[in-house]
Structure formats: structure tokens, C-alpha cells
Protein backbone atom coordinates (compact mmCIF):
# COMPACT_ATOMS: atom_id res chain seq x y z
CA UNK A 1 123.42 86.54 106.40
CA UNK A 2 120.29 86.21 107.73
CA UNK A 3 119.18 86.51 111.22
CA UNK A 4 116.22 84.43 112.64
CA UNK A 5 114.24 85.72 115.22
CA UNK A 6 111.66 83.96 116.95
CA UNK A 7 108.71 85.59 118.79
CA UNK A 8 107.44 85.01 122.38
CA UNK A 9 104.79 82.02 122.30
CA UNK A 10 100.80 82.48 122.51
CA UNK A 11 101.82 86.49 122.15
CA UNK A 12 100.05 87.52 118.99
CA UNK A 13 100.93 90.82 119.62
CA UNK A 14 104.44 90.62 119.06
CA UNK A 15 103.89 89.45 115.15
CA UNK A 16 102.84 92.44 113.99
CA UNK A 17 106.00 93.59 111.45
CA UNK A 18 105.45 89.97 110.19
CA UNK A 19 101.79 90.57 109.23
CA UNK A 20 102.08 94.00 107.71
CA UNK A 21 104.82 92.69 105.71
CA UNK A 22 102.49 89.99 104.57
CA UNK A 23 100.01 92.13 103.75
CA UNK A 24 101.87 94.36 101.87
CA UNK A 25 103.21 91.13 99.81
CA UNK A 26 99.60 90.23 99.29
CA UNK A 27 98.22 93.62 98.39
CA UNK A 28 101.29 93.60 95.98
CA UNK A 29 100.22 90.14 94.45
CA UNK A 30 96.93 91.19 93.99
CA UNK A 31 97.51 94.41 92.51
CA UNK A 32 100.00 92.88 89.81
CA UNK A 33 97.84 90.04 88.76
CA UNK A 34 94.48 92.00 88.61
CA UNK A 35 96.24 95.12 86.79
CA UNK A 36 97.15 92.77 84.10
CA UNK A 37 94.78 90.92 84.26
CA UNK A 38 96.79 87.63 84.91
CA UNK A 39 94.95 84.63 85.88
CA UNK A 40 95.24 83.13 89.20
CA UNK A 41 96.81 79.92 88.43
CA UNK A 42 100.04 81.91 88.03
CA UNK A 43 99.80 83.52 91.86
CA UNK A 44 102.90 81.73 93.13
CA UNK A 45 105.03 82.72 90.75
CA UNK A 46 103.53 86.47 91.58
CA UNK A 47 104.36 86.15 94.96
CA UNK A 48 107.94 84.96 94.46
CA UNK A 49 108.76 88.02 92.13
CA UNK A 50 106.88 90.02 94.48
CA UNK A 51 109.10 88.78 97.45
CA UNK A 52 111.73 89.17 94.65
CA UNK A 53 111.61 93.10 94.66
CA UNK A 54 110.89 93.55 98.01
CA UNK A 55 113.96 91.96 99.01
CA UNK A 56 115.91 94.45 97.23
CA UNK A 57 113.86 97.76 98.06
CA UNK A 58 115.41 100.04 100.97
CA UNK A 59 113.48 99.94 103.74
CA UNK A 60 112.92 102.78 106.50
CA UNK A 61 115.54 100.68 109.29
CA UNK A 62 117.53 99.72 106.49
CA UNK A 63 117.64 102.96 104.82
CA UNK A 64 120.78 102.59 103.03
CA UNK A 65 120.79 98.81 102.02
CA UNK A 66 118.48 96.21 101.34
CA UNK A 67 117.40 93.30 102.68
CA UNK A 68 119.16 90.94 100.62
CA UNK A 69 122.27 92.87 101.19
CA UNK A 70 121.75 92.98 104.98
């Protein structure tokens, strides 16, 4: 299942995995819809398949399952 875990409050510093994993969603987003040339009205839908595939991508801790297996 999944796990929430909360970070310690008014410590920025601890969010960091959260906001490189944002901006790799984002950079991911942007990429698909300006490589296709796709206009912006569709970026939700972008960013659910994007969260889509990265939910089922090994990752480094993972290594040999993926996130929505986990």
C-alpha cells in the first residue's frame, strides 16, 4: 500500500525528494506537450499520464519494483 509520510513543520529543507520529483513531473509535462506540439488546455491530462509512467518506472531505492508495486 502506500505509506504517508509527513515532514517536520516550517523545515523546508526536509522537502527536497518531493520537489525534485515535481520537477521532474513538470520538466516531463513540458517536454511531452511542446515536442508535439500539444496545446496547453490538455496539461492535466499530461500530467496524469506523466504521473502514470512514473509510477511504474524502477527507481534507484526501488531498484527492483516500482512504485505502484511497492
Amino acid at each position: 500500500g502506500i505509506e504517508h509520510e509527513v515532514t517536520i513543520p516550517y523545515a523546508p529543507q526536509h522537502n527536497g525528494l518531493v520537489k525534485r520529483r515535481n520537477k521532474t513531473l513538470l520538466d516531463m509535462v513540458r517536454c511531452m506537450l511542446k515536442g508535439k506540439g500539444i496545446p496547453n488546455c490538455y496539461w492535466r491530462k499530461a500530467v496524469s499520464t506523466v504521473a502514470y509512467v512514473l509510477n511504474r518506472c524502477p527507481t534507484r531505492r526501488m531498484r527492483t519494483i516500482t512504485l505502484e508495486e511497492a
